[in-house]
PDB file of N, CA and C in Angstrom:
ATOM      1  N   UNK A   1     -24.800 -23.971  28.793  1.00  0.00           N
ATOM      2  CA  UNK A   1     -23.478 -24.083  28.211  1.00  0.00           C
ATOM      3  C   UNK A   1     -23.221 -25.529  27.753  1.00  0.00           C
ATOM      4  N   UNK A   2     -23.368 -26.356  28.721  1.00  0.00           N
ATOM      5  CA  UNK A   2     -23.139 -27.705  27.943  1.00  0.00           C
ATOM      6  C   UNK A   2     -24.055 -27.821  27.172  1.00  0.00           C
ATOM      7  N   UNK A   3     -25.623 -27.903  26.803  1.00  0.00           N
ATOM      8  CA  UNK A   3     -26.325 -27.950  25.771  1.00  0.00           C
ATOM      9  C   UNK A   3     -25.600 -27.703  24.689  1.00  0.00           C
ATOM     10  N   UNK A   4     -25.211 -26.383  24.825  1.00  0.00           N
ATOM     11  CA  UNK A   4     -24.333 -25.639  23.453  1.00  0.00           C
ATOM     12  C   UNK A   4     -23.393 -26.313  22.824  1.00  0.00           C
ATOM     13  N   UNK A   5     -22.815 -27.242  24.096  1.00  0.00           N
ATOM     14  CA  UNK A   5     -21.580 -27.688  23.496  1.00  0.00           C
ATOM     15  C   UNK A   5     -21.734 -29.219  22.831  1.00  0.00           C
ATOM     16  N   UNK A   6     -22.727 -29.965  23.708  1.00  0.00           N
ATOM     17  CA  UNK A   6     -23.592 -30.973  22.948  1.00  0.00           C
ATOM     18  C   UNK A   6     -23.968 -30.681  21.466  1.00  0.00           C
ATOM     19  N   UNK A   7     -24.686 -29.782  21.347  1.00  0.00           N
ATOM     20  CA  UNK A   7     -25.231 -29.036  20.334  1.00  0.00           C
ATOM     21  C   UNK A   7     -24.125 -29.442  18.532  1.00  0.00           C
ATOM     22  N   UNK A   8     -22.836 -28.612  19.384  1.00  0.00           N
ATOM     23  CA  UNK A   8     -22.054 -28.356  18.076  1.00  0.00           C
ATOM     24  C   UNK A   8     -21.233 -29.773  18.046  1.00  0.00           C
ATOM     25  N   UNK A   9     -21.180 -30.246  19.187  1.00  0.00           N
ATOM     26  CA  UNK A   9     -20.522 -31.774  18.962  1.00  0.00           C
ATOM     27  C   UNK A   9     -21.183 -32.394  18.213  1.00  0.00           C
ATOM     28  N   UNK A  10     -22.722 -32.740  18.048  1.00  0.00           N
ATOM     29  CA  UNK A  10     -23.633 -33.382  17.238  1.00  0.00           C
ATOM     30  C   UNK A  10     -23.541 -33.079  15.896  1.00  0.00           C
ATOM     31  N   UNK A  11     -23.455 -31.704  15.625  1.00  0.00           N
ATOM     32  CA  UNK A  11     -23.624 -30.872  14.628  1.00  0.00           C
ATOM     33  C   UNK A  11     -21.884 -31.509  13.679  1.00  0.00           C
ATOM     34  N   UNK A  12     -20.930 -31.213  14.297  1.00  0.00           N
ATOM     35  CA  UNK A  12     -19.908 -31.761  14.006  1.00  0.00           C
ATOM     36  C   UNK A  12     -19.532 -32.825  13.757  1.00  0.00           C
ATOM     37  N   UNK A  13     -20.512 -34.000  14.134  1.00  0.00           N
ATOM     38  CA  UNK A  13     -20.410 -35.376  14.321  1.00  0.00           C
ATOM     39  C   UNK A  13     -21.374 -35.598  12.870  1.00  0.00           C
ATOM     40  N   UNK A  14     -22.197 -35.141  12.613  1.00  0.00           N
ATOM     41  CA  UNK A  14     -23.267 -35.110  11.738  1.00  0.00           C
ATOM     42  C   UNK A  14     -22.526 -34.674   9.880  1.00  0.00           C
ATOM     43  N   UNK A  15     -21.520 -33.802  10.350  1.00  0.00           N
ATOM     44  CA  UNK A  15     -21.004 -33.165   9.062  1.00  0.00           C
ATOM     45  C   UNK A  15     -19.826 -34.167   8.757  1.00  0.00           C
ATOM     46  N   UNK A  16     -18.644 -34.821   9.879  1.00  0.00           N
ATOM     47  CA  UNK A  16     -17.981 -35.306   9.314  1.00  0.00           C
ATOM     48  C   UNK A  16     -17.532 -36.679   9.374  1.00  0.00           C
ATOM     49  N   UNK A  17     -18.996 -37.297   9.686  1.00  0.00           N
ATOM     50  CA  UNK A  17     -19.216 -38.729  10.168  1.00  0.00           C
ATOM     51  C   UNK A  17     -18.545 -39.117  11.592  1.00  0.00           C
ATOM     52  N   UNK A  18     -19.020 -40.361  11.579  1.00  0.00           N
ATOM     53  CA  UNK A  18     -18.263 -41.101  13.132  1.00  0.00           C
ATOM     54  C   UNK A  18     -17.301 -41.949  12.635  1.00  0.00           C
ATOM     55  N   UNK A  19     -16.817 -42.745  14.003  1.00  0.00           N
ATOM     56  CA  UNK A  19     -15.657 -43.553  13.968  1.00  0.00           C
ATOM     57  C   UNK A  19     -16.096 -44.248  12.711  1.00  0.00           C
ATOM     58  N   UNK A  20     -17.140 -45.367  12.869  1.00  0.00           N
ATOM     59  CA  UNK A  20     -17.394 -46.316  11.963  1.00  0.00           C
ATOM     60  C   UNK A  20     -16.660 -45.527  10.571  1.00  0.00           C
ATOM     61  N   UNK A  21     -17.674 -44.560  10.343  1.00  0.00           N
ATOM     62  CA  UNK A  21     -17.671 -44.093   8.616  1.00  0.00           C
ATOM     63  C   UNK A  21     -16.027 -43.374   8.753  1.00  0.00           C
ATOM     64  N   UNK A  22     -14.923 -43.140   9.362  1.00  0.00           N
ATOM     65  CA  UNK A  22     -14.239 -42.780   8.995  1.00  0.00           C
ATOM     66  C   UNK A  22     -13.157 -44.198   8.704  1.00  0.00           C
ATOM     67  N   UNK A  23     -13.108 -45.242   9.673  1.00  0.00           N
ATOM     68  CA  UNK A  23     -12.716 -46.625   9.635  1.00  0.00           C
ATOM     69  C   UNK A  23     -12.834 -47.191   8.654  1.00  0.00           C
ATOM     70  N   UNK A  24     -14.183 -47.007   8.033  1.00  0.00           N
ATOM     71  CA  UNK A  24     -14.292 -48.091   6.923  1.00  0.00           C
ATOM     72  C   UNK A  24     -13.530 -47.189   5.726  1.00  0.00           C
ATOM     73  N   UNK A  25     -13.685 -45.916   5.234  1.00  0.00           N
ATOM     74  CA  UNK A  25     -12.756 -45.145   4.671  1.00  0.00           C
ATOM     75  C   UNK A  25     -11.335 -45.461   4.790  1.00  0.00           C
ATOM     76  N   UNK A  26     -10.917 -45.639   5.736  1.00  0.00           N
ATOM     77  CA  UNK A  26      -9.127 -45.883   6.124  1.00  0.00           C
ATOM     78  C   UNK A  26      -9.147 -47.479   5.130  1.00  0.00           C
ATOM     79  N   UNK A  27     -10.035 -48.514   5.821  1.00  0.00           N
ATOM     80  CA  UNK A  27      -9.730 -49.849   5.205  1.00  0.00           C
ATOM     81  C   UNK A  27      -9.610 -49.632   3.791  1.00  0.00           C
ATOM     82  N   UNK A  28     -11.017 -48.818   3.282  1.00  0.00           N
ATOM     83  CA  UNK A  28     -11.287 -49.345   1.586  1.00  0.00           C
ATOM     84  C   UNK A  28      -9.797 -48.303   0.895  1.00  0.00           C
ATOM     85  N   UNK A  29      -8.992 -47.409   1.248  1.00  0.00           N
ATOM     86  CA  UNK A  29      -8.041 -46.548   1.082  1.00  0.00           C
ATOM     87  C   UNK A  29      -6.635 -47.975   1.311  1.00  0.00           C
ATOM     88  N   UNK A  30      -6.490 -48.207   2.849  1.00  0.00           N
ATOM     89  CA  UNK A  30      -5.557 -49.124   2.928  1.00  0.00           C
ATOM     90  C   UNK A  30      -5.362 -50.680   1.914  1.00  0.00           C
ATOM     91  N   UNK A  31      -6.771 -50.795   1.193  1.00  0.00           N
ATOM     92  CA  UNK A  31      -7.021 -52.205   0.381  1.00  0.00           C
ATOM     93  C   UNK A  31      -6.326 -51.502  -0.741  1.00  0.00           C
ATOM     94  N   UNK A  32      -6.434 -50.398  -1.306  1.00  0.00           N
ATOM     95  CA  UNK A  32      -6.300 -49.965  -2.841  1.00  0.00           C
ATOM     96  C   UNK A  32      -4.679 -49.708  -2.664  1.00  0.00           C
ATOM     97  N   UNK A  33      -4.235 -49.746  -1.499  1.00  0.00           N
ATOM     98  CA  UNK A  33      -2.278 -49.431  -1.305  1.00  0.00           C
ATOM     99  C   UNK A  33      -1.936 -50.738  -1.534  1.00  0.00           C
ATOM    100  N   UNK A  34      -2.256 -51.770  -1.093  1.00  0.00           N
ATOM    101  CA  UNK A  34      -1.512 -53.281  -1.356  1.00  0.00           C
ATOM    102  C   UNK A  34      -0.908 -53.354  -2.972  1.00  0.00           C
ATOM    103  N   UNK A  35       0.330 -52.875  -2.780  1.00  0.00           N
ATOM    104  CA  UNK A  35       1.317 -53.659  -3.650  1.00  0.00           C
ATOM    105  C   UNK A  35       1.017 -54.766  -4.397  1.00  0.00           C
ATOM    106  N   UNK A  36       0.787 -55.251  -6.040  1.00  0.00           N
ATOM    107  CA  UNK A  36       1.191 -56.487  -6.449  1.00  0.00           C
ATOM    108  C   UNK A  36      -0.035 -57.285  -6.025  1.00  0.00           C
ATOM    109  N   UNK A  37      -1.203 -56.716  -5.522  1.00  0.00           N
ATOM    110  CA  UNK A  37      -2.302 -57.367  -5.533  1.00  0.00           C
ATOM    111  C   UNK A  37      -3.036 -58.327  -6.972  1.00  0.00           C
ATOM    112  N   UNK A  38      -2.994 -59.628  -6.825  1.00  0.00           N
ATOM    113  CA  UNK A  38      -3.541 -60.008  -7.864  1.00  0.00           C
ATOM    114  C   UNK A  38      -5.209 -59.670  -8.034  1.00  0.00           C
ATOM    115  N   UNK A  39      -5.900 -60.284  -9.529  1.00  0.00           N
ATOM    116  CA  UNK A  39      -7.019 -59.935  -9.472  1.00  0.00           C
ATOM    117  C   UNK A  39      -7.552 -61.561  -9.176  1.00  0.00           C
ATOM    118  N   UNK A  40      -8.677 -61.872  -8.547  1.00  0.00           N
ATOM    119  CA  UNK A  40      -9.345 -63.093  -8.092  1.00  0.00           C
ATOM    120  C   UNK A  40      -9.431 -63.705  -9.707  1.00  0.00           C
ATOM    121  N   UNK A  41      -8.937 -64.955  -9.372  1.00  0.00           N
ATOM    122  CA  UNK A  41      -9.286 -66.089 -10.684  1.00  0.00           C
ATOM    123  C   UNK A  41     -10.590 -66.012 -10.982  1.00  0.00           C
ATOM    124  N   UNK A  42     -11.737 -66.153  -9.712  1.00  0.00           N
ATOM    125  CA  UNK A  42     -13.194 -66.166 -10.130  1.00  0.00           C
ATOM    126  C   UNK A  42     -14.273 -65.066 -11.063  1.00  0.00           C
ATOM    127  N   UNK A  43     -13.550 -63.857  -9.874  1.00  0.00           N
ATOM    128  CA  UNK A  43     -14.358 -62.953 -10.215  1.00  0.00           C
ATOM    129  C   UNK A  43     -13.701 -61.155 -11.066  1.00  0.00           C
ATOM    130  N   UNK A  44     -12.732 -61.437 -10.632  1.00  0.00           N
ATOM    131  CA  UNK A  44     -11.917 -60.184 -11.507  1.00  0.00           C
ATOM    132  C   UNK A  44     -11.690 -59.006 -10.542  1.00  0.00           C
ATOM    133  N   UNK A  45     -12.396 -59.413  -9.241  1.00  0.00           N
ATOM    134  CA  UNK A  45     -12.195 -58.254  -8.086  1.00  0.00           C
ATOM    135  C   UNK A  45     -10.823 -58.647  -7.764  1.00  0.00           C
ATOM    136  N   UNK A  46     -10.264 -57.177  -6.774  1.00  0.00           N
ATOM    137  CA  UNK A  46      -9.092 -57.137  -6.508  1.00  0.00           C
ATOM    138  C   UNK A  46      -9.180 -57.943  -5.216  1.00  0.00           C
ATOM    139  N   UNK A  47      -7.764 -58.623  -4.541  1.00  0.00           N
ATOM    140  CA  UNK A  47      -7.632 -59.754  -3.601  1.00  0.00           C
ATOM    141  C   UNK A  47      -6.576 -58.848  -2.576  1.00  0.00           C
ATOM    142  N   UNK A  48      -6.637 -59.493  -1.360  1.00  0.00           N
ATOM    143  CA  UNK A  48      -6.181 -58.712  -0.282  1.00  0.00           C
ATOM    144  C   UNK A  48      -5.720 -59.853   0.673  1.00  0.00           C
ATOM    145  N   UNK A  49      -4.508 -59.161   1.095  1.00  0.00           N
ATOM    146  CA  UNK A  49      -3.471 -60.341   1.620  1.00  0.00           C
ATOM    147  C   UNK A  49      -4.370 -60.745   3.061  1.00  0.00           C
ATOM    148  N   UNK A  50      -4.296 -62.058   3.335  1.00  0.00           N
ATOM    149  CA  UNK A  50      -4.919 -62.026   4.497  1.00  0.00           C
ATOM    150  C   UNK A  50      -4.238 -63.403   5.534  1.00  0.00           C
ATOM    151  N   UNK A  51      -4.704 -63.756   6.418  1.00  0.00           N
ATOM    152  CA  UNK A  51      -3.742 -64.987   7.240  1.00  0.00           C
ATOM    153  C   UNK A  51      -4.653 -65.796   7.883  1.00  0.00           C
ATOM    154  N   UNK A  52      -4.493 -67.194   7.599  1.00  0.00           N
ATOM    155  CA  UNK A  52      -5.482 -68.436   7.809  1.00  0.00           C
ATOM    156  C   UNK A  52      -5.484 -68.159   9.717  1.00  0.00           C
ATOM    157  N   UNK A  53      -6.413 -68.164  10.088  1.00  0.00           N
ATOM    158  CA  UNK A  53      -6.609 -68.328  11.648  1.00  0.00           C
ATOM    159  C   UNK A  53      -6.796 -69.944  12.017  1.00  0.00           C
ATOM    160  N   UNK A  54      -7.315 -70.492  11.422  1.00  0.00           N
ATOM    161  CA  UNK A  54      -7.583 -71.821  11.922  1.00  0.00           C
ATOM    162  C   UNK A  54      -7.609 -72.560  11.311  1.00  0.00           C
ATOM    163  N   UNK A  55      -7.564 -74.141  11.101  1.00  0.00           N
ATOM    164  CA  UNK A  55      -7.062 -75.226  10.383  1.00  0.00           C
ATOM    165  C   UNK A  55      -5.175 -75.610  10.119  1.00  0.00           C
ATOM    166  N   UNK A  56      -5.521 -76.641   8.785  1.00  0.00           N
ATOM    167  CA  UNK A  56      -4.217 -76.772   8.993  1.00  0.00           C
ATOM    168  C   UNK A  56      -2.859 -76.091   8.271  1.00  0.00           C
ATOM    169  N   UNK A  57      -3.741 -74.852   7.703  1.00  0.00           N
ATOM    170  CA  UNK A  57      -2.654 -73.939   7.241  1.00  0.00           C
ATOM    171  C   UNK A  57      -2.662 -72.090   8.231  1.00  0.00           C
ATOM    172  N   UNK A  58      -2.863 -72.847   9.302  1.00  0.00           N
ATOM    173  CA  UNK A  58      -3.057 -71.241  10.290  1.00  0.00           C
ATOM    174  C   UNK A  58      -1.716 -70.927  10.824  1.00  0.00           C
ATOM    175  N   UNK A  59      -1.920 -69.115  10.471  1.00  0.00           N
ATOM    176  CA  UNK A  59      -1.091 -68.946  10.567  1.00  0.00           C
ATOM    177  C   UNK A  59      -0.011 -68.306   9.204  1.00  0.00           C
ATOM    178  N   UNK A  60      -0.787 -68.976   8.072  1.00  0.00           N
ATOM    179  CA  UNK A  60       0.072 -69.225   6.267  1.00  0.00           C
ATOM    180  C   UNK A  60      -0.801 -67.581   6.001  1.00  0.00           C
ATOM    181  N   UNK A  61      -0.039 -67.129   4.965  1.00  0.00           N
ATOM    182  CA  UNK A  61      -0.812 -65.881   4.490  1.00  0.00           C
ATOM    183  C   UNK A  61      -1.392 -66.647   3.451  1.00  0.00           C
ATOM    184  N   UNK A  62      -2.059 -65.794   2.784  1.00  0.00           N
ATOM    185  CA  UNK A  62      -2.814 -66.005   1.180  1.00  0.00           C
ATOM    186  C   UNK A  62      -3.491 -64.837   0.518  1.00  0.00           C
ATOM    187  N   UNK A  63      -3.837 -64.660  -0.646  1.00  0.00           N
ATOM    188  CA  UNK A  63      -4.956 -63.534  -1.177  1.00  0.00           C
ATOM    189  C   UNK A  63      -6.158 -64.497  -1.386  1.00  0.00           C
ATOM    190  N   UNK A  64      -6.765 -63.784  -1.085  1.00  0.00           N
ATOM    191  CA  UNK A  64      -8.284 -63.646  -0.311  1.00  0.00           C
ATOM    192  C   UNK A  64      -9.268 -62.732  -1.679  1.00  0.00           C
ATOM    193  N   UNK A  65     -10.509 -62.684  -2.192  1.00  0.00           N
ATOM    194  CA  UNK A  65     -10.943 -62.307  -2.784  1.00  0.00           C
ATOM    195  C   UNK A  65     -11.877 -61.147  -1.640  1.00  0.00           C
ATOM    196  N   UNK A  66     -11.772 -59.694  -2.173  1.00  0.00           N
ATOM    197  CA  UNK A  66     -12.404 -58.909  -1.328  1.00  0.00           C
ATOM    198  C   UNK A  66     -14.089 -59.121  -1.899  1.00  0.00           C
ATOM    199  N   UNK A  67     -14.219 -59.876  -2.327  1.00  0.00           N
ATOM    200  CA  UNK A  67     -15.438 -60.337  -2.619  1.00  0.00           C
ATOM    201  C   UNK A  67     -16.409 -61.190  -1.577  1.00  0.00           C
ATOM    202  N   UNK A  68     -15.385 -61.578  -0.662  1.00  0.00           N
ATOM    203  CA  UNK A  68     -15.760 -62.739   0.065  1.00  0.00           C
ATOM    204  C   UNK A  68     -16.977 -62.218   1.038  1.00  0.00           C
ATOM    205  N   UNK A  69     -18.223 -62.917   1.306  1.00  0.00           N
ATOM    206  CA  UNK A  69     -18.649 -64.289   1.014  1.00  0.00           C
ATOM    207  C   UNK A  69     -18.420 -64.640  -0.153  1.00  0.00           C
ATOM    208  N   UNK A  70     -19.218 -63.603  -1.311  1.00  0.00           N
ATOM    209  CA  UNK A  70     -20.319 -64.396  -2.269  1.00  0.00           C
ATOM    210  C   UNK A  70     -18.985 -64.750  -3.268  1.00  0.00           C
ATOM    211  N   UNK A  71     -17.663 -64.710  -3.042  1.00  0.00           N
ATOM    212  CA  UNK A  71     -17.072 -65.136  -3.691  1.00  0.00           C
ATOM    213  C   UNK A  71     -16.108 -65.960  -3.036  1.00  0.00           C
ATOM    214  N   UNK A  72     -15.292 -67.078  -3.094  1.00  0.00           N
ATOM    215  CA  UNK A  72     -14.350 -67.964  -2.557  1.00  0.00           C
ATOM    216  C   UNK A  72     -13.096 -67.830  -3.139  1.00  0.00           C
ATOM    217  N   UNK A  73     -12.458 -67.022  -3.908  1.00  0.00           N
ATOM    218  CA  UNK A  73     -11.248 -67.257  -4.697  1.00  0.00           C
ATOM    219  C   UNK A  73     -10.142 -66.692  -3.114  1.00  0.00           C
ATOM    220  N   UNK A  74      -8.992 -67.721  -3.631  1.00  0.00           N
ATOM    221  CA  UNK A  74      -7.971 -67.607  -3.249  1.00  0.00           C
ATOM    222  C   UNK A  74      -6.621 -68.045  -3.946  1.00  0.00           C
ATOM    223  N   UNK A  75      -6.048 -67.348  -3.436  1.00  0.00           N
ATOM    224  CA  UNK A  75      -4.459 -67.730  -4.122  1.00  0.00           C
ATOM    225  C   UNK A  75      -3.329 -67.844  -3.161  1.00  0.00           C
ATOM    226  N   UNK A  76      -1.833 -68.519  -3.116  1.00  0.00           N
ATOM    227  CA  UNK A  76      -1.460 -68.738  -2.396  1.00  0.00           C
ATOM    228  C   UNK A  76      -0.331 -67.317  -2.150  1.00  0.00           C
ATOM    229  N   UNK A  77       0.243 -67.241  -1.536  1.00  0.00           N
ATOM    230  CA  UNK A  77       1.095 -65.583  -1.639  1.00  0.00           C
ATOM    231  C   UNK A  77       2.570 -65.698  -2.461  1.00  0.00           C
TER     232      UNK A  77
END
């Protein structure tokens, strides 16, 4: 019986992905809702509000290029 139930949990897990693959779905869904998103000066990708953690503007929001690494653009909010 538990085999069985292992079984269809896998089977179920297999058809409609895991946490990860449903998470990253929610983010790339929650990025495309941001309001008034500009497009990056650099690269023409769309930018996503984000908040300095450290230095001397932590704490400040900004848009952020969802490009980032290979891209650096920012703007101030």
């Amino acid at each position: 019986m538990l085999g069985h139930q292992l079984q269809a949990q896998g089977k179920r897990f297999a058809e409609q992905g895991g946490f990860r693959e449903k998470l990253t779905q929610e983010r790339v869904e929650a990025r495309g809702r941001q309001e008034g998103a500009p497009e990056c000066p650099d690269c023409g990708k769309p930018m996503a509000r984000r908040k300095a953690a450290s230095g001397p503007n932590a704490g400040t929001e900004f848009w952020g290029c969802t490009g980032y690494p290979a891209c650096r653009g920012v703007r101030p909010v």
